[in-house]
Each structure stands twice: as structure tokens, then as C-alpha cells.
N, C-alpha and C. Protein backbone atom coordinates (compact mmCIF):
# COMPACT_ATOMS: atom_id res chain seq x y z
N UNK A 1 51.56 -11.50 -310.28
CA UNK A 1 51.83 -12.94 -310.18
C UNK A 1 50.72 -13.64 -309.40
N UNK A 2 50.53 -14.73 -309.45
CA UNK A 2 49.15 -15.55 -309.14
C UNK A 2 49.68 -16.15 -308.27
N UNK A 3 50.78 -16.40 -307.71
CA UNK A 3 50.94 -16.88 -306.29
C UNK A 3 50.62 -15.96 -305.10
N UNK A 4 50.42 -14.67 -305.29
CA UNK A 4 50.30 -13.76 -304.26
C UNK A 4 48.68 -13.66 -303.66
N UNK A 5 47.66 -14.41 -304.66
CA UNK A 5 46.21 -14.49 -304.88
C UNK A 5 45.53 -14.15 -303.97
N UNK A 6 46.06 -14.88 -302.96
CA UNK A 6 44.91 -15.71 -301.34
C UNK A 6 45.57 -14.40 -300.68
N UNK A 7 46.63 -14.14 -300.58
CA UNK A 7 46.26 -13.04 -299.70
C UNK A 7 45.94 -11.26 -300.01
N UNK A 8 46.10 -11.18 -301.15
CA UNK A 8 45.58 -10.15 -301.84
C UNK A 8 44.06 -10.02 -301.83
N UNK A 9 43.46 -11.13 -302.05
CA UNK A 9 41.68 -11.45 -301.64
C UNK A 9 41.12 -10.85 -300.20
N UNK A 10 42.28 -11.28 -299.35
CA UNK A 10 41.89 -10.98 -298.08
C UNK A 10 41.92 -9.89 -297.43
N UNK A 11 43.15 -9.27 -298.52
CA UNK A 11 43.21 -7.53 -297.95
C UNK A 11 42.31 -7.51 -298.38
N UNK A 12 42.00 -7.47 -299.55
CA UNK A 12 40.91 -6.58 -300.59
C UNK A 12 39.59 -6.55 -299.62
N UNK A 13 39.32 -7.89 -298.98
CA UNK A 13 38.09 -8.54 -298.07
C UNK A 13 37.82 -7.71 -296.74
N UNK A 14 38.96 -7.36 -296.12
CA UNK A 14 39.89 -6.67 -295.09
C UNK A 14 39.23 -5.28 -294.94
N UNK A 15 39.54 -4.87 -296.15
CA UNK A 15 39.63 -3.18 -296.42
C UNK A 15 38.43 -2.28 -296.00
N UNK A 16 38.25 -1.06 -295.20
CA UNK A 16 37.11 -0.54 -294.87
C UNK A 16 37.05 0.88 -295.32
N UNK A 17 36.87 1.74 -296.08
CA UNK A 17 35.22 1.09 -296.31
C UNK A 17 34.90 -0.06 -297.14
N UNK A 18 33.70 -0.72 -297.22
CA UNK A 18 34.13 -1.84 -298.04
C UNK A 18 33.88 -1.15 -299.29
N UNK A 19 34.09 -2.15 -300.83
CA UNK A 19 34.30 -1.11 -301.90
C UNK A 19 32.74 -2.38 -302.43
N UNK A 20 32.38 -1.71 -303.71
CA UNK A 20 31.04 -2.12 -303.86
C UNK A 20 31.01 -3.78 -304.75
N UNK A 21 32.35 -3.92 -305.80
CA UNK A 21 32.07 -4.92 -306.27
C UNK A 21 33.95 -5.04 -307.11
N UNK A 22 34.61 -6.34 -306.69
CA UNK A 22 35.54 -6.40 -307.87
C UNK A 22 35.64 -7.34 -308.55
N UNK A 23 35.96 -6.76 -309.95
CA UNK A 23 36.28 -7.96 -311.32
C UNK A 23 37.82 -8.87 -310.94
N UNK A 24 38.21 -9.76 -310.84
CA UNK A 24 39.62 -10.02 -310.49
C UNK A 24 39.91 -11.19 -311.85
N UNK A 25 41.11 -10.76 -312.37
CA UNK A 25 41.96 -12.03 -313.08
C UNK A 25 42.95 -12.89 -312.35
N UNK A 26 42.25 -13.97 -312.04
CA UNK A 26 43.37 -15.07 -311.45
C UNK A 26 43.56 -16.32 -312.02
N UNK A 27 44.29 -16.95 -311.21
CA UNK A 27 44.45 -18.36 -312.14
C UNK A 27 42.84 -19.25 -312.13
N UNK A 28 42.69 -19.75 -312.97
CA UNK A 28 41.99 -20.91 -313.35
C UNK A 28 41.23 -21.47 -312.10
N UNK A 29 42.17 -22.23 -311.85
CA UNK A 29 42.17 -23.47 -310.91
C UNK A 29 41.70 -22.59 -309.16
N UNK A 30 42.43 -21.26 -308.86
CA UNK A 30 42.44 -20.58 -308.12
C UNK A 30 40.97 -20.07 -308.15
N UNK A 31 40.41 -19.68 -308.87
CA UNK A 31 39.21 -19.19 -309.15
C UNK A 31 38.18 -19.97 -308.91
N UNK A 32 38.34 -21.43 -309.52
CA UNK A 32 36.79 -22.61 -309.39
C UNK A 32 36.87 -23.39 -307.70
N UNK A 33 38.59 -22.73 -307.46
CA UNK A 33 38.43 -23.57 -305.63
C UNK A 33 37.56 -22.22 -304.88
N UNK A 34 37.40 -21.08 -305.49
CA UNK A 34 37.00 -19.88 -304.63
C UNK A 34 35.66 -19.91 -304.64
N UNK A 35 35.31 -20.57 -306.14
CA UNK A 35 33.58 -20.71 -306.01
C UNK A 35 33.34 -21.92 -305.69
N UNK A 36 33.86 -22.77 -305.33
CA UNK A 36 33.19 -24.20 -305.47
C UNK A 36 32.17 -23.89 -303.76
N UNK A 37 31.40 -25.68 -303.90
CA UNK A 37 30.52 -25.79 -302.96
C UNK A 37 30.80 -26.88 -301.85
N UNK A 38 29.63 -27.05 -300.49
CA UNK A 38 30.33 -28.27 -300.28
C UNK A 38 29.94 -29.22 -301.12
N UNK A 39 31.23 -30.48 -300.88
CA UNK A 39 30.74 -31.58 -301.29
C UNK A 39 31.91 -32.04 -302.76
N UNK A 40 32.25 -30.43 -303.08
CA UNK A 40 33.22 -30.10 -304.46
C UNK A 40 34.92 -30.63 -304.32
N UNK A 41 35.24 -31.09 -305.31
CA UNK A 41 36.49 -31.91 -305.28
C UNK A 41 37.39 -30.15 -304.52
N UNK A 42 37.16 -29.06 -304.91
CA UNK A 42 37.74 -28.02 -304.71
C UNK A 42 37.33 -27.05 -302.94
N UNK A 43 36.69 -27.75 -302.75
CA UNK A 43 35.72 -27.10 -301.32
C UNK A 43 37.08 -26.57 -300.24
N UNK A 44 37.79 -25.93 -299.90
CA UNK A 44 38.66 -25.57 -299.55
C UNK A 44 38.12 -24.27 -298.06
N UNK A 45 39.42 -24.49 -297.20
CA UNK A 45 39.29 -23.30 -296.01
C UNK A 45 39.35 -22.04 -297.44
N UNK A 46 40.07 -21.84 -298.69
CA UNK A 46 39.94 -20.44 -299.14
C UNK A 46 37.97 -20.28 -299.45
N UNK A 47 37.87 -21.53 -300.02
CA UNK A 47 36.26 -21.17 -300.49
C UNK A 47 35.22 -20.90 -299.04
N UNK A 48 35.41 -21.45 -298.01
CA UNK A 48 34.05 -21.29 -296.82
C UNK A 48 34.72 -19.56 -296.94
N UNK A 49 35.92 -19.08 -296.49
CA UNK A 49 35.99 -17.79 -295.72
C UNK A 49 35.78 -17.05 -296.78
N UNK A 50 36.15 -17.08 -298.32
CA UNK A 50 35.97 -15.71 -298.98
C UNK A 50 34.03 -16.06 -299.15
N UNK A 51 33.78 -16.95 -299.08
CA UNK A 51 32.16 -16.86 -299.45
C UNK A 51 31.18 -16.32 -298.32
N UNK A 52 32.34 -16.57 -296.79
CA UNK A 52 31.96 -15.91 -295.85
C UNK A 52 31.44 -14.57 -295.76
N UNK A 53 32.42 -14.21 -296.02
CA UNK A 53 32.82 -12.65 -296.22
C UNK A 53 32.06 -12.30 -297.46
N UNK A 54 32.14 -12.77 -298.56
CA UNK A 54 31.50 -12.30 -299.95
C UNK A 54 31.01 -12.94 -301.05
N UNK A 55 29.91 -12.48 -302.07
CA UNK A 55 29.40 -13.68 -303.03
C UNK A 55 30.38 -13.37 -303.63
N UNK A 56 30.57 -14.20 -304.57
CA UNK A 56 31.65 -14.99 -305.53
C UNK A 56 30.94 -15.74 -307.23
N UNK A 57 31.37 -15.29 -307.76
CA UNK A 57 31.00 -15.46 -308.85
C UNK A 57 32.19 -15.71 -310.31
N UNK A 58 31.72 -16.96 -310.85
CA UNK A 58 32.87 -17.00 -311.89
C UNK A 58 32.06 -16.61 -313.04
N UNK A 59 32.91 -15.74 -313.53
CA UNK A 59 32.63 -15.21 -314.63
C UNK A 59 32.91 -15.60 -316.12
N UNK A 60 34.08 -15.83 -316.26
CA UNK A 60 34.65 -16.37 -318.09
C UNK A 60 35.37 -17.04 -317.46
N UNK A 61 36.04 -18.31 -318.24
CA UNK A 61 37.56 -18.56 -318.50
C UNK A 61 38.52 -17.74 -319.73
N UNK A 62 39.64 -17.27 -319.39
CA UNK A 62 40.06 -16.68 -320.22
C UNK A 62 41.54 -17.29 -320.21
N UNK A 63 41.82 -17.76 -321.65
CA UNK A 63 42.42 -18.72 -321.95
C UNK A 63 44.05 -18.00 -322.58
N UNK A 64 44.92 -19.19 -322.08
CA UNK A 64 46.47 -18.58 -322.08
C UNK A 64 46.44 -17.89 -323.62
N UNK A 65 46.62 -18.20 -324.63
CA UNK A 65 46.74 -17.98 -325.73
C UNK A 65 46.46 -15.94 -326.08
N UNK A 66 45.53 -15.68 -325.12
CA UNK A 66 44.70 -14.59 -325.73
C UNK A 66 45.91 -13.51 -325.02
N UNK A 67 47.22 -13.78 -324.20
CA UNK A 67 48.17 -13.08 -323.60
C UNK A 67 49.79 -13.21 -324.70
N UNK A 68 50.26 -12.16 -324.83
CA UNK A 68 51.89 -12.65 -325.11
C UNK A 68 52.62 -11.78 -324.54
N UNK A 69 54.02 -12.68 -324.08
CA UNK A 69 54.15 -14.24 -324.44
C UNK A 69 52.71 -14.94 -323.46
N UNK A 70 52.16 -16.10 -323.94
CA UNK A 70 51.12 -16.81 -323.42
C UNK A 70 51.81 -17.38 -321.80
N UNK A 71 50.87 -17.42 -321.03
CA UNK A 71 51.55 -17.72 -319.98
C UNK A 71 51.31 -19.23 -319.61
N UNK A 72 51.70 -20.23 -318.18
CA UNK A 72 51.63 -21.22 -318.72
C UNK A 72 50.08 -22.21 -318.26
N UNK A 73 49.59 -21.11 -317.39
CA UNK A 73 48.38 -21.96 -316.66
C UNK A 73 47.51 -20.80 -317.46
N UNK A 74 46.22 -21.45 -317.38
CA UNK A 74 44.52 -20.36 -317.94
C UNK A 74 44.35 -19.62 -316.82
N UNK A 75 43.72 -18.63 -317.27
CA UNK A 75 42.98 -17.69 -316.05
C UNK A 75 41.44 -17.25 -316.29
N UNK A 76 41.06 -17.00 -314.89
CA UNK A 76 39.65 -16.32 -315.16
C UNK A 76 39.51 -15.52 -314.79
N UNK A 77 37.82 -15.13 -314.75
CA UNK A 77 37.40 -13.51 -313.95
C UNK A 77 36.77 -13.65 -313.12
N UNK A 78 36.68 -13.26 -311.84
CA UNK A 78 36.21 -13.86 -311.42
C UNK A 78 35.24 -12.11 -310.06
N UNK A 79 34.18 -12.45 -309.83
CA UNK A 79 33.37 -10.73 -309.32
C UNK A 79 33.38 -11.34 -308.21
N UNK A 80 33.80 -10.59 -307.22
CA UNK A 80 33.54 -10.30 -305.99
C UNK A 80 32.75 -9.41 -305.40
N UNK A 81 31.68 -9.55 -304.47
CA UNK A 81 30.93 -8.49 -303.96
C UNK A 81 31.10 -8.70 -302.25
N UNK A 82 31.31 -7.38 -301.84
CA UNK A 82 31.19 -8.05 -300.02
C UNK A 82 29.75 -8.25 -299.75
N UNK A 83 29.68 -8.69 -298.48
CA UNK A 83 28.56 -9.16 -297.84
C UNK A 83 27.96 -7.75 -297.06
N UNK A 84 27.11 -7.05 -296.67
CA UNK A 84 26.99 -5.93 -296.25
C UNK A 84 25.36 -6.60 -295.23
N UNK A 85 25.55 -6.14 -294.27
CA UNK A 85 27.21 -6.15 -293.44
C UNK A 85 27.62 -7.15 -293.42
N UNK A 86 28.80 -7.46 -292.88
CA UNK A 86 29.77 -8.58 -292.77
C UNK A 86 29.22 -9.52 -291.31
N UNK A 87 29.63 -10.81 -291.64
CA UNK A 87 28.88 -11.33 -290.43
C UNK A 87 29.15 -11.02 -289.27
N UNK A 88 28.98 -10.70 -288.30
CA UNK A 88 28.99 -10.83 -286.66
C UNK A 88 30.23 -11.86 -286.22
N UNK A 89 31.15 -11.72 -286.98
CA UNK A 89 32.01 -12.70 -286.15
C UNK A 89 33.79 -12.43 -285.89
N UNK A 90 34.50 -13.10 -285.05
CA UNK A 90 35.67 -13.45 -284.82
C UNK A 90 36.30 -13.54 -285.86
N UNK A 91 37.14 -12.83 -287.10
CA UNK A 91 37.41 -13.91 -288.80
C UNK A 91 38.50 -14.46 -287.69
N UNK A 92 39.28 -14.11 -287.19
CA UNK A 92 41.04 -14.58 -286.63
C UNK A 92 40.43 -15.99 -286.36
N UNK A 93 39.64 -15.88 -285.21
CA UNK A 93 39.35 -17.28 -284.67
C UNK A 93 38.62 -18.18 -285.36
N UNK A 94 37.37 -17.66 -286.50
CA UNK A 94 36.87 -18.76 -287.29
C UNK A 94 37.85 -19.33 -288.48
N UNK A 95 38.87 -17.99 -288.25
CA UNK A 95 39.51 -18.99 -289.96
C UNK A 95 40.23 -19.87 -288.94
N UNK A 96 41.17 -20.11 -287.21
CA UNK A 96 41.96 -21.05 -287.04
C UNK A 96 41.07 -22.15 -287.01
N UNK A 97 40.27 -22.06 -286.56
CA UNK A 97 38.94 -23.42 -286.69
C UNK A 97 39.21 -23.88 -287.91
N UNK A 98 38.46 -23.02 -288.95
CA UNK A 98 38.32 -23.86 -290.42
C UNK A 98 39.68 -24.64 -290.58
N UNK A 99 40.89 -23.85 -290.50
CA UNK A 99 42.56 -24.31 -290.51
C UNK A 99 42.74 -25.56 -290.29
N UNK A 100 42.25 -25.58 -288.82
CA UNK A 100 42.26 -26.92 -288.18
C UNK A 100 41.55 -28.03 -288.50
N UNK A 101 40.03 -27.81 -289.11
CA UNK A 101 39.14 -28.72 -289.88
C UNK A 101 39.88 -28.88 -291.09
N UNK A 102 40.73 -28.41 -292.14
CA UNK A 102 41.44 -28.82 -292.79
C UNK A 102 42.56 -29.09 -293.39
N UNK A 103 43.18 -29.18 -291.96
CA UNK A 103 44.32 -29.73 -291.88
C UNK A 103 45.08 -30.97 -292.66
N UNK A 104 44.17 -32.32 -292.61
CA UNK A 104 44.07 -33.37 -292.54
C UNK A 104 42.85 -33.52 -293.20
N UNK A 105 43.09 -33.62 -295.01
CA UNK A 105 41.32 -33.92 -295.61
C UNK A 105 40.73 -35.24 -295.31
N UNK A 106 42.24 -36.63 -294.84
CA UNK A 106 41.32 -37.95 -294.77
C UNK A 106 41.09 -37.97 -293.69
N UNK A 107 41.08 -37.41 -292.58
CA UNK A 107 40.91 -37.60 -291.21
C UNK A 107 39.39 -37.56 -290.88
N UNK A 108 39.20 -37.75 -289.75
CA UNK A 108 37.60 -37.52 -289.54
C UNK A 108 38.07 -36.34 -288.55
N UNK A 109 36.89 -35.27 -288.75
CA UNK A 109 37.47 -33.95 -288.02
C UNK A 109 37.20 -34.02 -286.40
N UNK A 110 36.72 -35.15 -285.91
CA UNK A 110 36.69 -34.79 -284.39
C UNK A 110 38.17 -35.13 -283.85
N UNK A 111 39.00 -35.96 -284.76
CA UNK A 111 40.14 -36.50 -284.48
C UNK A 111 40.61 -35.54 -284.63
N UNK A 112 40.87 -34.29 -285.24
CA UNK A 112 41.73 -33.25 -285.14
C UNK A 112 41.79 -32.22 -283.97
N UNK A 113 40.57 -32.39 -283.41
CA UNK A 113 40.44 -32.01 -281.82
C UNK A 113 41.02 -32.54 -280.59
């Protein structure tokens, strides 16, 4: 099921040793917020931390029809590779940061401080 996505990414992200590269089928929409950039209607706390951690790459769209029964949203593929090594950092404490930077998308972020 594709609601379980975001945190299945993160074990996978998590996991040591790291593993060398994965293909993943997820939803659509789930997939282009994971690659997007800044500046992207989709730019999300999921997209800075998994790009943190790993390149990201969309691969196909693969479209409801090609499943039965068809399901009701599209999906893609989407490759994951970790970062080797992984950055030098805190994830607990940089992801509550990012959290907190997007909390509130109309806000201006010093106000969330």
C-alpha cells in the first residue's frame, strides 16, 4: 500500500550496511515530491532529507491501466542510490529543523522560531 511510502524510504535509508541501489514502485505524485527541486510546487521536508541521504531519480511513469483490477492513482519507478558516505550529521535533529521550517508553507520561516 502507498500510504506506508515515507516511512519505508527511511528504513530502507536507515539500514546498514547500506545496499548499493533500489528500483521502488510508488505513487505518482509521491515520487515527483521525492525528486523535485527548490523552488518546485512539490519541494517538501520528504524531498531535502531523502536527497540528503541519497540521489533520486525518476525513472518511468507507469500508468494505472497496465495493473488488474487497475488501481486508482498512477505510479512510478523511481532508483534510489545512497550517498556513500552519508553526511556527517545529526538526521534526528536536522529532520526536527526541516519539520519546523515546514510547518507553516505561508509563513516566513524566522517567524517559526
Amino acid at each position: 500500500p502507498y500510504q506506508i511510502s515515507s516511512p519505508v524510504i527511511f528504513k530502507l535509508l536507515s539500514h546498514r550496511p547500506h545496499f548499493r541501489c533500489a528500483i521502488l514502485m510508488l505513487q505518482d505524485e509521491f515520487g515527483k515530491r521525492m525528486v523535485s527541486r527548490p523552488g518546485d510546487i512539490g519541494w517538501c521536508r520528504l524531498a531535502i532529507n531523502t536527497q540528503l541521504l541519497a540521489r533520486v531519480n525518476y525513472l518511468k511513469k507507469v500508468k494505472k491501466n497496465n495493473f488488474k483490477p487497475p488501481p486508482k492513482v498512477e505510479s512510478c519507478l523511481i532508483r534510489i542510490e545512497p550517498r556513500r558516505p552519508p553526511p556527517p550529521i545529526n538526521f534526528v535533529e536536522w529532520d526536527a529543523l526541516i519539520k519546523i521550517a515546514f510547518e507553516r508553507h505561508n509563513r516566513v520561516l524566522k517567524n517559526n522560531f
